[in-house]
Protein backbone atom coordinates (compact mmCIF):
# COMPACT_ATOMS: atom_id res chain seq x y z
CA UNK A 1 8.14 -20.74 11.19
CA UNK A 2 6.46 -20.93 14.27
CA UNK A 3 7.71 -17.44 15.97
CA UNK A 4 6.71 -15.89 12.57
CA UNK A 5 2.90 -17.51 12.85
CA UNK A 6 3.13 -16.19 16.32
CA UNK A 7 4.63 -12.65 15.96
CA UNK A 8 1.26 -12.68 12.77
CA UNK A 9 -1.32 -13.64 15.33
CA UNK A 10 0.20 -11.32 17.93
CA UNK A 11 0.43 -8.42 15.15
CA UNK A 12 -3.00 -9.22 13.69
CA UNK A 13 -4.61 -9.12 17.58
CA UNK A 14 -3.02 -5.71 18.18
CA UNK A 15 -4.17 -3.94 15.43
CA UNK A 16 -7.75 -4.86 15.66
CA UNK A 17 -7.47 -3.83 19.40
CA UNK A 18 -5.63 -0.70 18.52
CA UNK A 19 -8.89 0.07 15.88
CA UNK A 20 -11.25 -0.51 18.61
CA UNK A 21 -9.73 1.23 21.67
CA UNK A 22 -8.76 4.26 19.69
CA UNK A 23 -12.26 4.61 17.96
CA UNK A 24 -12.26 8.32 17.35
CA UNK A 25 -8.75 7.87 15.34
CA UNK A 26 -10.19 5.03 13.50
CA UNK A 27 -13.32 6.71 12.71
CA UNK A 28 -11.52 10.14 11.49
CA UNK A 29 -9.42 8.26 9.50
CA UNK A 30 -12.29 6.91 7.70
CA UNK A 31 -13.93 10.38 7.19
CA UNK A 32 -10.95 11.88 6.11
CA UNK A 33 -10.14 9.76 3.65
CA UNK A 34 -13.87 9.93 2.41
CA UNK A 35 -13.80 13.50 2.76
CA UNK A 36 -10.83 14.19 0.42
CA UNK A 37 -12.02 11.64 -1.97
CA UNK A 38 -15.68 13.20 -2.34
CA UNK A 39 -14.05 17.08 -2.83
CA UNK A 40 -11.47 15.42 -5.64
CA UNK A 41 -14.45 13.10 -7.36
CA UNK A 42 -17.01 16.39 -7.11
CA UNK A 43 -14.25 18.91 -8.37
CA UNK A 44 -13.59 16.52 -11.41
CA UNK A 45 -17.01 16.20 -12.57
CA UNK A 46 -17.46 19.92 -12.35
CA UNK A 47 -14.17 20.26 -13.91
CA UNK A 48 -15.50 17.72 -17.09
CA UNK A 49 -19.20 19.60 -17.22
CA UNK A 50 -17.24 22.80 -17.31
CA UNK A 51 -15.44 21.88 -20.77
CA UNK A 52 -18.89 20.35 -22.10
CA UNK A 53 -18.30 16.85 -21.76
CA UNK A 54 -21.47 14.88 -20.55
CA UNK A 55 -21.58 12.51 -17.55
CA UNK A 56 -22.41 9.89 -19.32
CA UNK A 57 -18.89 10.82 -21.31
CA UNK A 58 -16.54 11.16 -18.37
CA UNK A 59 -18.46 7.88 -16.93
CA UNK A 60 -15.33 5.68 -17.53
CA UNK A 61 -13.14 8.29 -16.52
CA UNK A 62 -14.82 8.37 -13.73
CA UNK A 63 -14.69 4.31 -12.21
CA UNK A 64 -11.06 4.83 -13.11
CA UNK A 65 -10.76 7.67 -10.53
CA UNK A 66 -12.56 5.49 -7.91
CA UNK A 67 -10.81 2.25 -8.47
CA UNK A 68 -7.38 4.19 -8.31
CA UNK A 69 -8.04 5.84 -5.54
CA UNK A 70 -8.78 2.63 -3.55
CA UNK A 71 -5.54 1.28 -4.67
CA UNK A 72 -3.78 4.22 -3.44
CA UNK A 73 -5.13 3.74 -0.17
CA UNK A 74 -4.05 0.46 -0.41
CA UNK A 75 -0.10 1.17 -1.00
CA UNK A 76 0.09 3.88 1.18
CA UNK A 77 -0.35 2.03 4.04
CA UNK A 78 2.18 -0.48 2.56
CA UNK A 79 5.15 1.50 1.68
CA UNK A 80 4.92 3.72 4.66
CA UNK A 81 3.76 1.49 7.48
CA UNK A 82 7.36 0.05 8.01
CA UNK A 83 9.65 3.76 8.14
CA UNK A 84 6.77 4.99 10.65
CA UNK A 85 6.78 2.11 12.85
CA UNK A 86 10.69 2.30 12.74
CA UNK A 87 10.13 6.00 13.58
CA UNK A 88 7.92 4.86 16.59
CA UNK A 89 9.62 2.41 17.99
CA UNK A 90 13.00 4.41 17.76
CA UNK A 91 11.20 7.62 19.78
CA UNK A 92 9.58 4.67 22.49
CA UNK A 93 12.97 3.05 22.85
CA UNK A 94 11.87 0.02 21.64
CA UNK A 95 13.72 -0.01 18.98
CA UNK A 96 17.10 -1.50 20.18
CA UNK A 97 15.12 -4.31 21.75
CA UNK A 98 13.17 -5.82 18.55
CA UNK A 99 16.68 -6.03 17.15
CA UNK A 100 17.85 -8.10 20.00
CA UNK A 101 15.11 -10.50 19.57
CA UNK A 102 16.00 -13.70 18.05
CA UNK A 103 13.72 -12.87 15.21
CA UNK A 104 15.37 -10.60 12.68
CA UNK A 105 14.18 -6.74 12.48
CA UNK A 106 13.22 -7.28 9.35
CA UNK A 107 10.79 -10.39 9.53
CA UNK A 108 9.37 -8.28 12.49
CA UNK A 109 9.19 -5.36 10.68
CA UNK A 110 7.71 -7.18 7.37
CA UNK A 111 5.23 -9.48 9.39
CA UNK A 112 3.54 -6.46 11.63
CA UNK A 113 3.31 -4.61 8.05
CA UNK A 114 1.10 -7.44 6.19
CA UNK A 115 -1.11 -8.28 9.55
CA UNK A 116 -1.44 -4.32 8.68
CA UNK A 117 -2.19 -4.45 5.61
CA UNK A 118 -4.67 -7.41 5.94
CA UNK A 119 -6.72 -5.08 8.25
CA UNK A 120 -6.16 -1.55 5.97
CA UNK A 121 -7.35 -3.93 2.91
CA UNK A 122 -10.65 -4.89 4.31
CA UNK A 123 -10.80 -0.62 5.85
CA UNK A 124 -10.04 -0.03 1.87
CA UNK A 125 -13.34 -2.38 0.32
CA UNK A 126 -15.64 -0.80 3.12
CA UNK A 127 -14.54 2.58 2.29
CA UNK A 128 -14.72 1.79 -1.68
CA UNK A 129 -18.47 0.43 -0.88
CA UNK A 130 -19.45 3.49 1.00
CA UNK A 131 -17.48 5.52 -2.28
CA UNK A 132 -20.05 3.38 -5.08
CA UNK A 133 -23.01 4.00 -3.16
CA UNK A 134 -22.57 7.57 -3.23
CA UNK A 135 -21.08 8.29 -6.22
CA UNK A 136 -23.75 5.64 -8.12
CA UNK A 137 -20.63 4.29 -9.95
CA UNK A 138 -20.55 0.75 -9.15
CA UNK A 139 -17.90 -1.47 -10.05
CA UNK A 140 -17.50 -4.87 -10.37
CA UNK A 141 -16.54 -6.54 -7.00
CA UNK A 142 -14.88 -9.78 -7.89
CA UNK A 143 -12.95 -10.49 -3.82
CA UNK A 144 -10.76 -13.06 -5.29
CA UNK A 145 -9.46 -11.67 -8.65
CA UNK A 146 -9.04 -8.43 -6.61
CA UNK A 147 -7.03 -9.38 -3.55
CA UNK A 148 -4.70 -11.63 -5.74
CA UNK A 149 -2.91 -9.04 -7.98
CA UNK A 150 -2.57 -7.32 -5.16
CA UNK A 151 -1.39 -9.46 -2.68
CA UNK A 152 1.33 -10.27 -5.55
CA UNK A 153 1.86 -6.90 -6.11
CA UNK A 154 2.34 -5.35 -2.81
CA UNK A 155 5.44 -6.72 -1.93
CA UNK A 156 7.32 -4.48 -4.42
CA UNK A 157 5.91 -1.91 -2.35
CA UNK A 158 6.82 -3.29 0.81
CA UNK A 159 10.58 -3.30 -1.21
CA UNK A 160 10.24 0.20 -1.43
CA UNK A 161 8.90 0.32 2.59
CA UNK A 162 12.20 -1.19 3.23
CA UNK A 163 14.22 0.95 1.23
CA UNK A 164 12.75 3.99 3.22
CA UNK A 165 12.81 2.14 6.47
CA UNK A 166 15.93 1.45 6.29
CA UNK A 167 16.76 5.45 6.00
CA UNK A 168 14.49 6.08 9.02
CA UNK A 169 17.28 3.60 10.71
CA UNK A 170 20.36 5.89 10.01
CA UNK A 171 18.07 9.53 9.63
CA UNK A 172 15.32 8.88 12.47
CA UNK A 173 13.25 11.54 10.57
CA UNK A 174 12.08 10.46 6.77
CA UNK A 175 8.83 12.44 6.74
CA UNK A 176 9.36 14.74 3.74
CA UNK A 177 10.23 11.76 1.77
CA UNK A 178 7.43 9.69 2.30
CA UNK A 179 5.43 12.53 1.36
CA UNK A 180 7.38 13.05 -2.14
CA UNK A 181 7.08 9.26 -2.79
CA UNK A 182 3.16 9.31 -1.97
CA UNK A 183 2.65 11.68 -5.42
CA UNK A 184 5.41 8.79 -6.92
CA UNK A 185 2.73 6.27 -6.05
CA UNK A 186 -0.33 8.09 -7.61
CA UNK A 187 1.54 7.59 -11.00
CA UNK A 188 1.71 3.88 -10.34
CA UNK A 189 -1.83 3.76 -10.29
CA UNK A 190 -3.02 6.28 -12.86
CA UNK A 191 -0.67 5.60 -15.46
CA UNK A 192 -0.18 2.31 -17.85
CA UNK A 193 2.39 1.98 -20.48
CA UNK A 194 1.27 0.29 -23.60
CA UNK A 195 4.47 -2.06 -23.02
CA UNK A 196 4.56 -4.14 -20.75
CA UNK A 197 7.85 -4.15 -20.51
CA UNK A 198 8.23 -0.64 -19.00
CA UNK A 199 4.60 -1.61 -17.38
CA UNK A 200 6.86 -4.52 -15.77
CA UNK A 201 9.21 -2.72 -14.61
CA UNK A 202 7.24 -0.17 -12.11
CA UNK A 203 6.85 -1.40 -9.24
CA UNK A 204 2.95 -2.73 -8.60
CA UNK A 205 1.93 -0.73 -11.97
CA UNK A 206 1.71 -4.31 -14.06
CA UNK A 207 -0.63 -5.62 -11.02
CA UNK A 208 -2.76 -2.42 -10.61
CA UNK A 209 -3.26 -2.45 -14.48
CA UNK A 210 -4.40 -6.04 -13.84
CA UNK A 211 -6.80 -5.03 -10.81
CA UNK A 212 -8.38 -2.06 -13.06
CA UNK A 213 -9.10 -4.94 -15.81
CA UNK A 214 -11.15 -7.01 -13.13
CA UNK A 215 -13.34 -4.09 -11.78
CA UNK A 216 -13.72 -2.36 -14.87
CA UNK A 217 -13.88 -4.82 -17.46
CA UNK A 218 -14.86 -7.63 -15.53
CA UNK A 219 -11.90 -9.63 -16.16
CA UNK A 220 -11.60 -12.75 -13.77
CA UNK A 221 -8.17 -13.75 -12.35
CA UNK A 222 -8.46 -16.53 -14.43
CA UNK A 223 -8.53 -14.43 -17.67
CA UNK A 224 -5.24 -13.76 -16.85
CA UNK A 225 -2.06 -15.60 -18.46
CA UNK A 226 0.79 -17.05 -17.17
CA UNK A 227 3.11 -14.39 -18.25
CA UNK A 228 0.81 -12.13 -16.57
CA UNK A 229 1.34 -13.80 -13.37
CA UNK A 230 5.44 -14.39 -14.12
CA UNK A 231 5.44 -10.28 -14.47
CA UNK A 232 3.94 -9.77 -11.17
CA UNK A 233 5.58 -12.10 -9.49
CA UNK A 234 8.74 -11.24 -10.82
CA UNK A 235 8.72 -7.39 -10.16
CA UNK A 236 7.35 -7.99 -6.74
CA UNK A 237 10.47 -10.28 -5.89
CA UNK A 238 12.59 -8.01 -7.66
CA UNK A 239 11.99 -4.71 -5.35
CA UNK A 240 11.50 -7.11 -2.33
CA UNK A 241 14.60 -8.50 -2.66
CA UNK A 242 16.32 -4.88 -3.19
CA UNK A 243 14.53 -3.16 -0.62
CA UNK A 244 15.50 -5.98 1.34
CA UNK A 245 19.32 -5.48 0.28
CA UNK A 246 19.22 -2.38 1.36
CA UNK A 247 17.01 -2.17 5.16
CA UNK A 248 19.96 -5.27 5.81
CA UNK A 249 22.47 -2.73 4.71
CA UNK A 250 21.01 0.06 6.84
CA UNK A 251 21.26 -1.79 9.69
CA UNK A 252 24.28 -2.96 9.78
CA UNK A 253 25.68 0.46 9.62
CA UNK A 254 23.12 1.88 12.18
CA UNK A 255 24.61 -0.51 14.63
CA UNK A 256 27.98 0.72 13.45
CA UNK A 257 27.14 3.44 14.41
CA UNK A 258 25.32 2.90 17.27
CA UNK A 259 22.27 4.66 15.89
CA UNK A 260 19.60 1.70 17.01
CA UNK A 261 18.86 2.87 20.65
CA UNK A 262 18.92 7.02 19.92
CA UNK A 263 16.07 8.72 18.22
């Protein structure tokens, strides 16, 4: 326990380093993703005032848009951080070496991804802030109730992370599937099932329905049952565990193979 509060710190330390020494990456990052979300948001509302309907109409549809977009920002970063630092660490050579620590690849793998995530999640509220100033739309900013469902959440889509890292092991090159599972992941976040069985089943679609209930309807996390909480939890540890399955899997035939120290 005390090498993985160590390899955190260490993890934690080098990203905020990495955002500061490579400022004009971390500041075009920003402005892309602002960018792309001001052309979508404009092109909507001109979309909706082009069929007649009223601002004040497509208001809710609106919110929606911006809340979903910050979650997708959000789960990017999750699912794909682990297959791209696989990808990096295979083309430094590094790769070979993490695996002969006396840490497992995967608790190195799944440690650097949530000090990564810790640090994309607060880039993800600034950039929504920026996004409600101006657009006008604001929503309502509960920290707590938000960062809960989706700390909860976001280890189903760390399962799928594994899943694909895991194919980055034996493949090296996974590219034009992360891209076909980022479209996968917009549906996760712009579409709820009325049951929440099939709701349950998505992976992180039961939390981000709960998320869209706190900053839309001003839900707390306490409005929230227990079998709320039992879902999320539950589909989280289900796709963990699988995507867990199968990076272990992965591995073992990569260094079957002898795939771990070629890129």
């Amino acid at each position: 326990m005390k090498k993985i509060h160590y390899l955190f710190k260490v993890s934690l330390e080098k990203n905020v380093k990495e955002l500061y020494r490579y400022k004009f990456n971390t500041i075009s990052n920003f402005l892309i993703l602002y960018i792309l979300f001001m052309v979508m948001f404009s092109g909507l509302k001109s979309f909706g005032m082009s069929l007649g309907v009223s601002p004040l109409d497509m208001g809710e549809n609106l919110e929606g848009f911006i809340v979903g977009y910050f979650l997708w920002t959000i789960i990017m970063v999750a699912y794909s951080d682990i297959a791209f630092s696989i990808i990096d660490d295979a083309s430094k050579g590094t790769l070979e070496q993490l695996n002969m620590s006396n840490i497992n690849l995967s608790q190195i793998l799944i440690v650097r991804s949530i000090s990564n995530l810790l640090i994309e999640t607060i880039f993800s509220i600034f950039l929504l802030l920026i996004i409600m100033k101006t657009t006008g739309h604001w929503l309502e900013i509960n920290v707590l109730s938000i960062l809960i469902p989706i700390f909860i959440g976001v280890f189903s889509i760390l399962g799928i992370g594994l899943m694909c890292g895991g194919l980055a092991l034996i493949f090296k090159r996974v590219q034009s599937l992360l891209n076909i599972i980022q479209y996968f992941l917009i549906v996760l976040v712009a579409t709820f099932p009325r049951s929440r069985i099939i709701s349950g089943l998505l992976p992180f679609n039961y939390a981000a329905g709960s998320i869209f209930s706190t900053m839309m309807g001003g839900c707390s996390f306490r409005d929230f049952s227990a079998l709320d909480y039992g879902i999320m939890v539950g589909n989280s540890l289900l796709y963990f565990i699988i995507g867990l399955f199968v990076f272990n899997q992965c591995v073992k035939v990569a260094k079957r193979r002898g795939l771990l120290g070629q890129y």
